[in-house]
PDB file of N, CA and C in Angstrom:
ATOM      1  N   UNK A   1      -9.088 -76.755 -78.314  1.00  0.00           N
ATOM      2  CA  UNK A   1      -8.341 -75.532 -78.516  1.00  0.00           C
ATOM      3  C   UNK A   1      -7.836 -74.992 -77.183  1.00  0.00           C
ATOM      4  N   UNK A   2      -8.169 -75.147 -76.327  1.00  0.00           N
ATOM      5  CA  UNK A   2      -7.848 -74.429 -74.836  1.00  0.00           C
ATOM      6  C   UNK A   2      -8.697 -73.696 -74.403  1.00  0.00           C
ATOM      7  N   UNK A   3      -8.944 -73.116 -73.470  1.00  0.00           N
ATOM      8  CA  UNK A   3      -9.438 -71.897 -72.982  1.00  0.00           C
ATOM      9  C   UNK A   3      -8.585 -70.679 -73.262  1.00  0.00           C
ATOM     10  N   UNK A   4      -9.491 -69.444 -73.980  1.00  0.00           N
ATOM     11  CA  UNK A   4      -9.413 -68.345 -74.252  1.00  0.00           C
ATOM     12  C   UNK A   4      -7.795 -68.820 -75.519  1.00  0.00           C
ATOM     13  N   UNK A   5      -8.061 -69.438 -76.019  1.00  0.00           N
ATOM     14  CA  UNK A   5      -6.881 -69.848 -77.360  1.00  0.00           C
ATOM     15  C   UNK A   5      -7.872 -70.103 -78.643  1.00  0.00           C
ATOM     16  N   UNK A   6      -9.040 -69.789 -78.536  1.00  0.00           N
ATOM     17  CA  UNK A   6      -9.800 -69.305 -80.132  1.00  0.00           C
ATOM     18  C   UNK A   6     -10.711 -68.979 -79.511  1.00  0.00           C
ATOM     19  N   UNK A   7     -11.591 -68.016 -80.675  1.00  0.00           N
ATOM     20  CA  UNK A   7     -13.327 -68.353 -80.341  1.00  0.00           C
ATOM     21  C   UNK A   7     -14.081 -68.674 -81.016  1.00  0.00           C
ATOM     22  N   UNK A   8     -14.484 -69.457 -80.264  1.00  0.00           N
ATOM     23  CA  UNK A   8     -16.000 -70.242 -80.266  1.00  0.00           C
ATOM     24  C   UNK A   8     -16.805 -70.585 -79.377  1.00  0.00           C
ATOM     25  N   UNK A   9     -17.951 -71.333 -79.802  1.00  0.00           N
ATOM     26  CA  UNK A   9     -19.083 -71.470 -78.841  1.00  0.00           C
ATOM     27  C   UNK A   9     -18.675 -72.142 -77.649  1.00  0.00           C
ATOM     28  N   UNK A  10     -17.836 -72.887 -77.547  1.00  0.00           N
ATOM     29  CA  UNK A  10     -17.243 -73.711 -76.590  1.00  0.00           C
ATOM     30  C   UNK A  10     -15.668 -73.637 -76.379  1.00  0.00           C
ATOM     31  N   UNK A  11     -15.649 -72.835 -76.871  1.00  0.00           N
ATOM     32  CA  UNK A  11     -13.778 -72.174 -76.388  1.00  0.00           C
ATOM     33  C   UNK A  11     -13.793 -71.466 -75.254  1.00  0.00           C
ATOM     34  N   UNK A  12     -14.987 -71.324 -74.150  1.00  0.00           N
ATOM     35  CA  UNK A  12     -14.742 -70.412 -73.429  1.00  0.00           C
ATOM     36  C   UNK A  12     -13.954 -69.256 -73.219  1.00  0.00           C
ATOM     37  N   UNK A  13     -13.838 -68.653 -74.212  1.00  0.00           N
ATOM     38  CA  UNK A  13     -13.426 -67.613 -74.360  1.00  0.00           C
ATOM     39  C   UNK A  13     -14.435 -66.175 -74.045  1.00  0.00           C
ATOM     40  N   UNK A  14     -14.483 -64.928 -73.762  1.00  0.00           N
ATOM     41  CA  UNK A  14     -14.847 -63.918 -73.337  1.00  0.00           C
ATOM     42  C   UNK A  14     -16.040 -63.518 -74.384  1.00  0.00           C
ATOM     43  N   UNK A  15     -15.441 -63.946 -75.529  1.00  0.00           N
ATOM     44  CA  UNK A  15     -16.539 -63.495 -76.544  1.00  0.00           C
ATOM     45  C   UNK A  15     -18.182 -63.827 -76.733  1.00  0.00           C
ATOM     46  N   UNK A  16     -18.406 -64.855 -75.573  1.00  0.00           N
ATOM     47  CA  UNK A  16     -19.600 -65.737 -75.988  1.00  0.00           C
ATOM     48  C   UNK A  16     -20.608 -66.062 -77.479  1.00  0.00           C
ATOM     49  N   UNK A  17     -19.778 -66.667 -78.632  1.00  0.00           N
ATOM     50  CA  UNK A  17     -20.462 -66.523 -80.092  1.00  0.00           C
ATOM     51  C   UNK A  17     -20.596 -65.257 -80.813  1.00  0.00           C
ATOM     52  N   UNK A  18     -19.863 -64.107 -80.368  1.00  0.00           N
ATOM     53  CA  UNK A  18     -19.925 -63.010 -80.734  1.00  0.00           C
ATOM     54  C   UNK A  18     -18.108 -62.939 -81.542  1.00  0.00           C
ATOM     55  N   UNK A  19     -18.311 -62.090 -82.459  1.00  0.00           N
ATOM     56  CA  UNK A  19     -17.178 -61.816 -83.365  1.00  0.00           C
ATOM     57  C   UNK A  19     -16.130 -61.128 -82.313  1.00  0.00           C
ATOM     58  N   UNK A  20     -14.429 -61.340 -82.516  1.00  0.00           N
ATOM     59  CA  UNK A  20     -13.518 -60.978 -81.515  1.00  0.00           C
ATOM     60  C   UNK A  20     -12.783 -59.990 -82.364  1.00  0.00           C
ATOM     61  N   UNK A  21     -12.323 -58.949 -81.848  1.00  0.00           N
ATOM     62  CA  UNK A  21     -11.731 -58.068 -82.648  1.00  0.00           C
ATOM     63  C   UNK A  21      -9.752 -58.719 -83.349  1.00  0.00           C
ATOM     64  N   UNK A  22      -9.454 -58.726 -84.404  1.00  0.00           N
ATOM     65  CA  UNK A  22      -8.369 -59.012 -84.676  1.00  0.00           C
ATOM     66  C   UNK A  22      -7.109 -59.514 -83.647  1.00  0.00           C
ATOM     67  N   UNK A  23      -6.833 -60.180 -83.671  1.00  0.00           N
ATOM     68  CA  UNK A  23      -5.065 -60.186 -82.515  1.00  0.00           C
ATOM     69  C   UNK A  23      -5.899 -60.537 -81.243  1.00  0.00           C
ATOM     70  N   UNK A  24      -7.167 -61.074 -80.947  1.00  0.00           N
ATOM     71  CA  UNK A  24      -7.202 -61.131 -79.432  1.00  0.00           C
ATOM     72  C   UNK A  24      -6.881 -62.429 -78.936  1.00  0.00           C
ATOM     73  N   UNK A  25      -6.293 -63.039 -80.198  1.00  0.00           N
ATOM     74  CA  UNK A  25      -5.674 -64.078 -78.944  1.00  0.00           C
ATOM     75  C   UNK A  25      -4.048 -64.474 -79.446  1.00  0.00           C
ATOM     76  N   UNK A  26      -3.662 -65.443 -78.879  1.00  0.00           N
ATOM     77  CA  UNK A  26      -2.305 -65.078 -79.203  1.00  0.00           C
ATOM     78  C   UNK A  26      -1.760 -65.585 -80.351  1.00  0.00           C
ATOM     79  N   UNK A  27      -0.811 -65.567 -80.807  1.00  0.00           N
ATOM     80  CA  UNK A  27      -0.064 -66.084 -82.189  1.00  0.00           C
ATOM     81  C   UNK A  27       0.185 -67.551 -82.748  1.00  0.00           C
ATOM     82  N   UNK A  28      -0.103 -68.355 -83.298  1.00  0.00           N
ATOM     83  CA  UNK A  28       0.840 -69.523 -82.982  1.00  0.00           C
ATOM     84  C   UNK A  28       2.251 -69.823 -83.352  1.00  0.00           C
ATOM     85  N   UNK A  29       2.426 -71.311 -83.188  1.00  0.00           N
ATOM     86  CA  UNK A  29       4.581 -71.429 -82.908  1.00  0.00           C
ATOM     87  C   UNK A  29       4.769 -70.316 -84.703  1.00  0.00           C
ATOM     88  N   UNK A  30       4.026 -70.377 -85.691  1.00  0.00           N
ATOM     89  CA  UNK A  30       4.593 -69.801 -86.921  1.00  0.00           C
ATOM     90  C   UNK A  30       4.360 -68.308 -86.623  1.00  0.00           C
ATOM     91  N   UNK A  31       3.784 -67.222 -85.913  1.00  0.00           N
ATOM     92  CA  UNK A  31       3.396 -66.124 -85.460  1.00  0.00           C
ATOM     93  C   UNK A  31       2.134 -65.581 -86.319  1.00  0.00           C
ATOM     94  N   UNK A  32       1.241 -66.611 -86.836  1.00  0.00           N
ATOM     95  CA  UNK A  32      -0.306 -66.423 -87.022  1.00  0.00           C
ATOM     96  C   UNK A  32      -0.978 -66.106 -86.499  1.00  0.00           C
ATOM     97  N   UNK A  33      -2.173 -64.872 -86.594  1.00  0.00           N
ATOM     98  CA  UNK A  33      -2.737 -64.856 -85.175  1.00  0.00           C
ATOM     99  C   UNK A  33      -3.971 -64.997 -85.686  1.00  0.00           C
ATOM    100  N   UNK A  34      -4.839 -65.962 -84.603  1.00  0.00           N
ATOM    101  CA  UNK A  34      -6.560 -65.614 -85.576  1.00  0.00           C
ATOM    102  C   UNK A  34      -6.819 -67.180 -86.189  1.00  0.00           C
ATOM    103  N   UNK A  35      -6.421 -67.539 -85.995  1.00  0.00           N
ATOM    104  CA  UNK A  35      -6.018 -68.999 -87.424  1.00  0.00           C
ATOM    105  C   UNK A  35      -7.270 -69.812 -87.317  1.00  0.00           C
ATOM    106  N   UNK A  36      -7.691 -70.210 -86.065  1.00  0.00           N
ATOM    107  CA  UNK A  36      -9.440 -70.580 -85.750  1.00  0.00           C
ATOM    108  C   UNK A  36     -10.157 -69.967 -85.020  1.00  0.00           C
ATOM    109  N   UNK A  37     -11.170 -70.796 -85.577  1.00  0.00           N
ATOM    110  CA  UNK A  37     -12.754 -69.635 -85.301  1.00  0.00           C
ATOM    111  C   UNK A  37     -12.762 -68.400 -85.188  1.00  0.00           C
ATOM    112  N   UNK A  38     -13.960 -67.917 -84.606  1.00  0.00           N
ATOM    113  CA  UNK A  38     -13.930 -66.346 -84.889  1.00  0.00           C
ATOM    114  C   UNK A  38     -14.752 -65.762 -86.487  1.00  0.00           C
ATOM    115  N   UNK A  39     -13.826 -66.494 -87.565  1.00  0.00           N
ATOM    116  CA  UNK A  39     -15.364 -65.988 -88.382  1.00  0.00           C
ATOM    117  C   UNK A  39     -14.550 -67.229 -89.093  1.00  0.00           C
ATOM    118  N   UNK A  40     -15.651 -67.722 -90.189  1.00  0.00           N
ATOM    119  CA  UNK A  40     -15.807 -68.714 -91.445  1.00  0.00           C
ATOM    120  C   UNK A  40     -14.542 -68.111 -92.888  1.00  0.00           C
ATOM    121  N   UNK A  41     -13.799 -68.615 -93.083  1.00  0.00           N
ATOM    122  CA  UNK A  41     -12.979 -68.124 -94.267  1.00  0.00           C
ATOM    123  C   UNK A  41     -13.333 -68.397 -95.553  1.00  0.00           C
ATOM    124  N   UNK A  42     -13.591 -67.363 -96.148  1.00  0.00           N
ATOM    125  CA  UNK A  42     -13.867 -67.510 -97.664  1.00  0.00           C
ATOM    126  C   UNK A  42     -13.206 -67.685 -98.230  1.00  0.00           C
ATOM    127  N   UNK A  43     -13.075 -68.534 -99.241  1.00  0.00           N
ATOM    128  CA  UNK A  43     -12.399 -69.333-100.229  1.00  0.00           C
ATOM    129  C   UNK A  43     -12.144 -69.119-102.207  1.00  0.00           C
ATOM    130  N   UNK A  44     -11.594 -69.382-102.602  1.00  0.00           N
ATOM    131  CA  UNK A  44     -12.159 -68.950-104.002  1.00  0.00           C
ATOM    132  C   UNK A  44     -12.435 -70.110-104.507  1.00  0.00           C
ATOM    133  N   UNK A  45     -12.745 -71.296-103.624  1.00  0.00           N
ATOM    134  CA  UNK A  45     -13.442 -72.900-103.987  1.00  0.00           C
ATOM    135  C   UNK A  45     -14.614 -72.818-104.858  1.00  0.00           C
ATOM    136  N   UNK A  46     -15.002 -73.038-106.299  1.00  0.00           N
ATOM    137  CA  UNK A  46     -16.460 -73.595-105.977  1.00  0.00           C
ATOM    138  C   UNK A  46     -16.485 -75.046-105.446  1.00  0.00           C
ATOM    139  N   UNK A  47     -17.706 -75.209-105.328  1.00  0.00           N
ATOM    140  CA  UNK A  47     -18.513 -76.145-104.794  1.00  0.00           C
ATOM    141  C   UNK A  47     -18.970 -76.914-105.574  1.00  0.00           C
ATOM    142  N   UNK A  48     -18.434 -78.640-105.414  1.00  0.00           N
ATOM    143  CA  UNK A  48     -18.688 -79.356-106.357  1.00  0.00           C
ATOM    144  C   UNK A  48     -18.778 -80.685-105.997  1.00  0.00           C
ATOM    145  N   UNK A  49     -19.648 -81.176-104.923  1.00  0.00           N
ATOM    146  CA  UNK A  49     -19.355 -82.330-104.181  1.00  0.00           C
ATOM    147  C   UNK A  49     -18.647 -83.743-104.908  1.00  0.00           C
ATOM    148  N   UNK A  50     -18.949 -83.661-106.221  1.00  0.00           N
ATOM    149  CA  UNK A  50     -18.851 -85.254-107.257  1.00  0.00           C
ATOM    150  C   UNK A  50     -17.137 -84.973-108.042  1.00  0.00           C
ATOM    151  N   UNK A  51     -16.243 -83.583-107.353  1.00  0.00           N
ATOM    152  CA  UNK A  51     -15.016 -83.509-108.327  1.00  0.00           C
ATOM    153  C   UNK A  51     -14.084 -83.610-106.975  1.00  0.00           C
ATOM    154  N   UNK A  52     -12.983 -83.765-106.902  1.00  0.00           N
ATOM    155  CA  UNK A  52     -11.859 -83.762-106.031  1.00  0.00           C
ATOM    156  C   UNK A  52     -11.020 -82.498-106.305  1.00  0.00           C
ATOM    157  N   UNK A  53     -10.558 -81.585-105.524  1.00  0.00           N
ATOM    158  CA  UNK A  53     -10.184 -80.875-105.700  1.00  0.00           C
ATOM    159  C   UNK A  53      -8.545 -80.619-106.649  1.00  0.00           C
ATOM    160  N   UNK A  54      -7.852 -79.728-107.409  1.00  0.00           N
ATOM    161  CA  UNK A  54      -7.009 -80.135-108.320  1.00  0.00           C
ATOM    162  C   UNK A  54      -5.727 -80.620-107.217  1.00  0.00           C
ATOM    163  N   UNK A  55      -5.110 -81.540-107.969  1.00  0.00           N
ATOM    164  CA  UNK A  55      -4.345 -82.144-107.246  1.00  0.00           C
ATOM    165  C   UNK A  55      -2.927 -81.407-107.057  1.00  0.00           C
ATOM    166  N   UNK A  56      -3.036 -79.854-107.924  1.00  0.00           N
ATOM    167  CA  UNK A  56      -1.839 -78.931-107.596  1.00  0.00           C
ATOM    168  C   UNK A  56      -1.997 -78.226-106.710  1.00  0.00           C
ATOM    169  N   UNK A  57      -3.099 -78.158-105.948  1.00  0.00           N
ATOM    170  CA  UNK A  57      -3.188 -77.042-104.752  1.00  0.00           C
ATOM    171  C   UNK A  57      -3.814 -76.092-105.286  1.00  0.00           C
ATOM    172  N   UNK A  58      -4.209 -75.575-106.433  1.00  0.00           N
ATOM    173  CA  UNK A  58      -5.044 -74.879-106.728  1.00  0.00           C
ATOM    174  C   UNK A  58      -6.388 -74.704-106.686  1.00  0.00           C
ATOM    175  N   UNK A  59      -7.248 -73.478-106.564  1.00  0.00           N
ATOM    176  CA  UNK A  59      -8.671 -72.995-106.195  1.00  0.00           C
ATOM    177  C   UNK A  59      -9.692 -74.176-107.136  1.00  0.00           C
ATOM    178  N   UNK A  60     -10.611 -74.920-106.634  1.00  0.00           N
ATOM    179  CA  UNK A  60     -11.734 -75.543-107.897  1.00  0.00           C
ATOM    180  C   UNK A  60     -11.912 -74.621-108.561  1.00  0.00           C
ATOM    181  N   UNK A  61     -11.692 -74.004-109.435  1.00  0.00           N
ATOM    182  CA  UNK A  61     -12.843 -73.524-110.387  1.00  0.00           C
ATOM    183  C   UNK A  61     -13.627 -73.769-111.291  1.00  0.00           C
ATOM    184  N   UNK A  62     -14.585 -74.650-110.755  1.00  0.00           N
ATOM    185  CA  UNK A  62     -15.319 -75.326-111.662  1.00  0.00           C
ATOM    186  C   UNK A  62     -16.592 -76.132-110.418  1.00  0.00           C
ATOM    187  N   UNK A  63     -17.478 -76.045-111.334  1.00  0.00           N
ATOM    188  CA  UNK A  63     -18.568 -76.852-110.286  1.00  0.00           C
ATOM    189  C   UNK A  63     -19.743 -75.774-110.015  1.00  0.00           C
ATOM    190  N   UNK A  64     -20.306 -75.062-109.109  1.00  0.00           N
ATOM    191  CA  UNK A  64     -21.230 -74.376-108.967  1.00  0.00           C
ATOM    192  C   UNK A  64     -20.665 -73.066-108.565  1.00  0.00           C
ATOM    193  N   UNK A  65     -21.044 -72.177-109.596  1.00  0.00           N
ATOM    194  CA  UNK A  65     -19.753 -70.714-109.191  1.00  0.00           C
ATOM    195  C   UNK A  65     -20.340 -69.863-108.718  1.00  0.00           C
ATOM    196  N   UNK A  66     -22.105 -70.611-108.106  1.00  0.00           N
ATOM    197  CA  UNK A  66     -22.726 -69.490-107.906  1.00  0.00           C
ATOM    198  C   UNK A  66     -22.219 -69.532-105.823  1.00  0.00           C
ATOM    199  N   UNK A  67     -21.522 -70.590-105.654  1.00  0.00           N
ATOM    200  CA  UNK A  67     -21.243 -71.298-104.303  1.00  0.00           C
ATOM    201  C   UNK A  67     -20.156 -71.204-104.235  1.00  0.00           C
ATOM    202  N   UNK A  68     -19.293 -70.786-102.481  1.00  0.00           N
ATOM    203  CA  UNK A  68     -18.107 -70.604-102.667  1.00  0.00           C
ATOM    204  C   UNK A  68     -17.818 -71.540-101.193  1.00  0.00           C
ATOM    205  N   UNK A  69     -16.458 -72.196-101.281  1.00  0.00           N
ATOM    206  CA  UNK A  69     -16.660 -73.203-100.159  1.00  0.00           C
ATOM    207  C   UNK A  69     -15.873 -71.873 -99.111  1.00  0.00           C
ATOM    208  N   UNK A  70     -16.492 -72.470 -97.858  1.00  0.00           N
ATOM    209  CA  UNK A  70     -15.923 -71.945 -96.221  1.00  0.00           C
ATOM    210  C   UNK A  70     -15.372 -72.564 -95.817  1.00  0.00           C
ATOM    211  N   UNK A  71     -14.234 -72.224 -94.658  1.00  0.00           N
ATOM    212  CA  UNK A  71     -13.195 -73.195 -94.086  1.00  0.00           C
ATOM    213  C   UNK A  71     -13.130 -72.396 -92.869  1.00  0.00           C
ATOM    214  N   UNK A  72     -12.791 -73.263 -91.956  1.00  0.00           N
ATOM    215  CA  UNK A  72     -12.392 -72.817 -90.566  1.00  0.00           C
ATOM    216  C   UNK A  72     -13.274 -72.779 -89.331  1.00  0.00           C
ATOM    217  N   UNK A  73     -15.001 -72.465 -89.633  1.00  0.00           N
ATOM    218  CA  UNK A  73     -15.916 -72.303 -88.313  1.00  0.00           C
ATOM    219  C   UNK A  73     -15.502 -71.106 -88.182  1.00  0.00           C
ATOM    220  N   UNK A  74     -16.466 -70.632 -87.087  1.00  0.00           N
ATOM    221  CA  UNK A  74     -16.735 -69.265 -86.718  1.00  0.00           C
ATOM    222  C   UNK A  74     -16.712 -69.543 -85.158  1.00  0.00           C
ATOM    223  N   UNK A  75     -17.461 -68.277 -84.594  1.00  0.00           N
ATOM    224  CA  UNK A  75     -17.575 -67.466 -83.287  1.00  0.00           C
ATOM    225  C   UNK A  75     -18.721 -68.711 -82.781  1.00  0.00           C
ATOM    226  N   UNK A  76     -19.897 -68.862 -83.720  1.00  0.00           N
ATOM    227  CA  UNK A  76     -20.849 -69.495 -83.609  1.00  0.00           C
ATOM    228  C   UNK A  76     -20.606 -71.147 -83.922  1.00  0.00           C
ATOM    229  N   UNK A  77     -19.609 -72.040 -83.975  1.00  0.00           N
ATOM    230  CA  UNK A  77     -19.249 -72.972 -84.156  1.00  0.00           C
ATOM    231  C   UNK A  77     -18.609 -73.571 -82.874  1.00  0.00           C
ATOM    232  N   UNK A  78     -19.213 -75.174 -82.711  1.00  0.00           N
ATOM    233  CA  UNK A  78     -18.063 -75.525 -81.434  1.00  0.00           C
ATOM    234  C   UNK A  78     -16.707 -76.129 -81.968  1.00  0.00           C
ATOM    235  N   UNK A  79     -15.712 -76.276 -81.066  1.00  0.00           N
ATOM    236  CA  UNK A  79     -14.535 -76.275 -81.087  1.00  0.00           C
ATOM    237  C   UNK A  79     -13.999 -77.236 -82.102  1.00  0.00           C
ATOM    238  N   UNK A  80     -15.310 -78.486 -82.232  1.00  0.00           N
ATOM    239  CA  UNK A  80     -14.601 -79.176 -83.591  1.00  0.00           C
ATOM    240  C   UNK A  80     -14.724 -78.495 -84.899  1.00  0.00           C
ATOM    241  N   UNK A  81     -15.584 -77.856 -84.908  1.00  0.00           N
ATOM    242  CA  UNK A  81     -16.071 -77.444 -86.385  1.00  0.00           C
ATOM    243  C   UNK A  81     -14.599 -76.286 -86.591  1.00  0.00           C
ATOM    244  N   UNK A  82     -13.907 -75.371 -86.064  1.00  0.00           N
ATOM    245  CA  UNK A  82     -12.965 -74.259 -85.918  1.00  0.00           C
ATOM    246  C   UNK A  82     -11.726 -74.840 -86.418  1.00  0.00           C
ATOM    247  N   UNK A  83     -11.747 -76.146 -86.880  1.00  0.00           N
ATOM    248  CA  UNK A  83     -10.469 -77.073 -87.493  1.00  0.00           C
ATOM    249  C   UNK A  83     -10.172 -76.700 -89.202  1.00  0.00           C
ATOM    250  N   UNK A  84      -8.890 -76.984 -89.334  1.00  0.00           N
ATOM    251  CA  UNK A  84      -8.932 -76.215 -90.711  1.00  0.00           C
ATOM    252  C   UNK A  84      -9.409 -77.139 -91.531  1.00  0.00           C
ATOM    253  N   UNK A  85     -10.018 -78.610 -91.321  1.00  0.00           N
ATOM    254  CA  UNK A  85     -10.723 -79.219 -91.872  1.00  0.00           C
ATOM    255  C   UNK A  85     -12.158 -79.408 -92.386  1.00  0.00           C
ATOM    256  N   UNK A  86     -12.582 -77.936 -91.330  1.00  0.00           N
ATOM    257  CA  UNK A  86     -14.185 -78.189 -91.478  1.00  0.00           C
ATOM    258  C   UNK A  86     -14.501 -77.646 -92.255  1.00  0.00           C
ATOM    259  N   UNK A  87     -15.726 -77.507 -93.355  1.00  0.00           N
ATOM    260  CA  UNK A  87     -16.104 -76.687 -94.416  1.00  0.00           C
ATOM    261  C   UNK A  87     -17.880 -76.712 -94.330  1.00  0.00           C
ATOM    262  N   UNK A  88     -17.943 -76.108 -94.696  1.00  0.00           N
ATOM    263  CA  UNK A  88     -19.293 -74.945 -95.515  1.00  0.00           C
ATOM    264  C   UNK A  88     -19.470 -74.664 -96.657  1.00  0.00           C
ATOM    265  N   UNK A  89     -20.676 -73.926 -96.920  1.00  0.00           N
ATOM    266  CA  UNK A  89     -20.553 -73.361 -98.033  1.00  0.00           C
ATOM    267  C   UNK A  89     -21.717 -72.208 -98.149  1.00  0.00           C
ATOM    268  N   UNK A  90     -21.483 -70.940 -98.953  1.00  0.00           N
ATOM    269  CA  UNK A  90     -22.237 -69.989 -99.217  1.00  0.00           C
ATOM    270  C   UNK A  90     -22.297 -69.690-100.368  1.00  0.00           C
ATOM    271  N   UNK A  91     -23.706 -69.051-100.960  1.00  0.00           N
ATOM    272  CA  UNK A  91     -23.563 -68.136-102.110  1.00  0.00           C
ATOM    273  C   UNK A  91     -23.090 -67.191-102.048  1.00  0.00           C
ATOM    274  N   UNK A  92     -22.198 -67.126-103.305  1.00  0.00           N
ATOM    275  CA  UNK A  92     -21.595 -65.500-103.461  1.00  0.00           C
ATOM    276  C   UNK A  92     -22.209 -64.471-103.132  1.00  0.00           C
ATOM    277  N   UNK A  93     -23.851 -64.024-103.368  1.00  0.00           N
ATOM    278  CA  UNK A  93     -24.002 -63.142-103.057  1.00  0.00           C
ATOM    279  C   UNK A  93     -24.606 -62.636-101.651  1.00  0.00           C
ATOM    280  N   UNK A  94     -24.595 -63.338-100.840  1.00  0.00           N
ATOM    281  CA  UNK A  94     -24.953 -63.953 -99.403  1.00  0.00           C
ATOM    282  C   UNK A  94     -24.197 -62.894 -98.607  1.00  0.00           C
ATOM    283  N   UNK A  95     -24.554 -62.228 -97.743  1.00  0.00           N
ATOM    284  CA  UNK A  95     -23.581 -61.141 -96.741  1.00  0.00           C
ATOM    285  C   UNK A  95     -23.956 -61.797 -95.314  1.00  0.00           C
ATOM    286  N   UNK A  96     -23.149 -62.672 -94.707  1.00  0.00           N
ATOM    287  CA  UNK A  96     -23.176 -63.190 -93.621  1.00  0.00           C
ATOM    288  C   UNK A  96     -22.472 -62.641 -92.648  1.00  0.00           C
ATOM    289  N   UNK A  97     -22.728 -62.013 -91.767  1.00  0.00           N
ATOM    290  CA  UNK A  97     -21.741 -61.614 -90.359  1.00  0.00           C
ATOM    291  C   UNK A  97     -20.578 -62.297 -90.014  1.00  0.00           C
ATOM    292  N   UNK A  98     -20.312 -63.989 -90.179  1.00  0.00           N
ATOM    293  CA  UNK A  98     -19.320 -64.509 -89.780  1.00  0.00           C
ATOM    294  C   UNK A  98     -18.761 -65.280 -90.947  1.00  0.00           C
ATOM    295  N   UNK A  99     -18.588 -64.750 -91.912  1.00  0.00           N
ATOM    296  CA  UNK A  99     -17.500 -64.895 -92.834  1.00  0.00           C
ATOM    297  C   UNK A  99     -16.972 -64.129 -93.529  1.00  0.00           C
ATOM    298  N   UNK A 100     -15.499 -63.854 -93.771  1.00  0.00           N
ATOM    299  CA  UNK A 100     -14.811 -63.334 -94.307  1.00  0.00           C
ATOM    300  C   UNK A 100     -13.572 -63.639 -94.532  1.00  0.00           C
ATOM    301  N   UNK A 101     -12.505 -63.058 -95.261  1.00  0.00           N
ATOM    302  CA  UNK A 101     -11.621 -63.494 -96.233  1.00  0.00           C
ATOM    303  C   UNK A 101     -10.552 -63.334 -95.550  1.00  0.00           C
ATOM    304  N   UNK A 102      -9.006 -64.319 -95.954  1.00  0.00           N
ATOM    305  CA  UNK A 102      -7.224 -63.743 -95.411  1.00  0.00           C
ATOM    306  C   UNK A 102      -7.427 -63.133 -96.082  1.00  0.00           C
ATOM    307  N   UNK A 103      -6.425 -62.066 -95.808  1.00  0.00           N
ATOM    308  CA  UNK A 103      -5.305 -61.773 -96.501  1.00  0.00           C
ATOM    309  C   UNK A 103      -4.140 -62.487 -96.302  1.00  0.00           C
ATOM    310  N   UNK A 104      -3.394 -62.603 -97.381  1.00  0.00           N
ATOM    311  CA  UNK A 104      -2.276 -63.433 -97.815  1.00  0.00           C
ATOM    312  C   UNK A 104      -0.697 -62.946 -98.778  1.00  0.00           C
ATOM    313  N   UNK A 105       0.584 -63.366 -98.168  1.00  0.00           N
ATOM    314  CA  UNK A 105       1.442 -62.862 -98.682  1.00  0.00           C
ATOM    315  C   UNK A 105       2.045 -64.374 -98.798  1.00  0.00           C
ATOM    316  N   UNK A 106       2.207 -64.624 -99.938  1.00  0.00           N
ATOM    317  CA  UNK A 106       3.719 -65.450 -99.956  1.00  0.00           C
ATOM    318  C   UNK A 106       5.169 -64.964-100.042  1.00  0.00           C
ATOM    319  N   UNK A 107       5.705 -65.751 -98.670  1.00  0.00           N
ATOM    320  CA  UNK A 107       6.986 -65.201 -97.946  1.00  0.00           C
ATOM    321  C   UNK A 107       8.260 -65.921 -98.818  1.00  0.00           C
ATOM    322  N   UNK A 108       7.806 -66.659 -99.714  1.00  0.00           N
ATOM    323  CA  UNK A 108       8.973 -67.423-100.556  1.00  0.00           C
ATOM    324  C   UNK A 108       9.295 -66.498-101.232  1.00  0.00           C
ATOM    325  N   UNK A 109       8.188 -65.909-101.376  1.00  0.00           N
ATOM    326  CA  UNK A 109       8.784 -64.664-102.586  1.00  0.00           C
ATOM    327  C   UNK A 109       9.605 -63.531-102.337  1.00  0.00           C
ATOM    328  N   UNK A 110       9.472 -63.330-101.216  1.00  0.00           N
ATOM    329  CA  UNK A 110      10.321 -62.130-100.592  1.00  0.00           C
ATOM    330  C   UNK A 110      11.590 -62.196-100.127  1.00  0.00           C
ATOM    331  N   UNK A 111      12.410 -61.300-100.874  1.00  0.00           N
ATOM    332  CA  UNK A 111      13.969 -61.259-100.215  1.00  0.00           C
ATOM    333  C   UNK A 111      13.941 -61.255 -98.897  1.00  0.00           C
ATOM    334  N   UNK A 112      15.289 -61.660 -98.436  1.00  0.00           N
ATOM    335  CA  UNK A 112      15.495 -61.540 -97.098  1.00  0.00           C
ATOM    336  C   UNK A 112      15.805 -63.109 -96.627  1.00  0.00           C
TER     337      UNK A 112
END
């Protein structure tokens, strides 16, 4: 990732494994800001190791609903895990410090 271009445990970044406040680092080429590490993204996945996910791009829903998959790594993750490939998983009712949810707009939809 670079130095001070996400955080994580090994991003050398300022934060040392500690949560970074919104916008502290910079945008990327699409003007995203935040996009790795920093905290774990919640998903509306369940968790279902033996199904493949639907092949329209849509959420699993199906499999263990008491489990919701994570994406992205956190503050506390090194620099490979902060890939939008890496995953986790938590129970729903689980309140963990380093995960939490986008928000999300689809821009197809919007005039202009």
């Amino acid at each position: 990732m670079g130095k001070n271009r996400a955080n994580c445990l090994t991003c050398n970044a300022q934060f040392d494994g500690e949560l970074a406040p919104a916008g502290s680092f910079a945008a990327n080429p699409w003007g995203l800001y935040d996009m790795h590490g920093n905290v774990w993204e919640w998903t509306k996945d369940c968790i279902d190791p033996n199904a493949a996910p639907p092949a329209n791009g849509m959420p699993k829903l199906f499999g263990n609903y008491e489990s919701r998959e994570l994406r992205g790594g956190s503050a506390r993750s090194d620099a490979w895990s902060i890939r939008a490939g890496a995953r986790a998983s938590a129970l729903r009712k689980d309140q963990i410090s380093d995960v939490r949810f986008r928000v999300v707009m689809d821009v197809s939809q919007q005039g202009g």
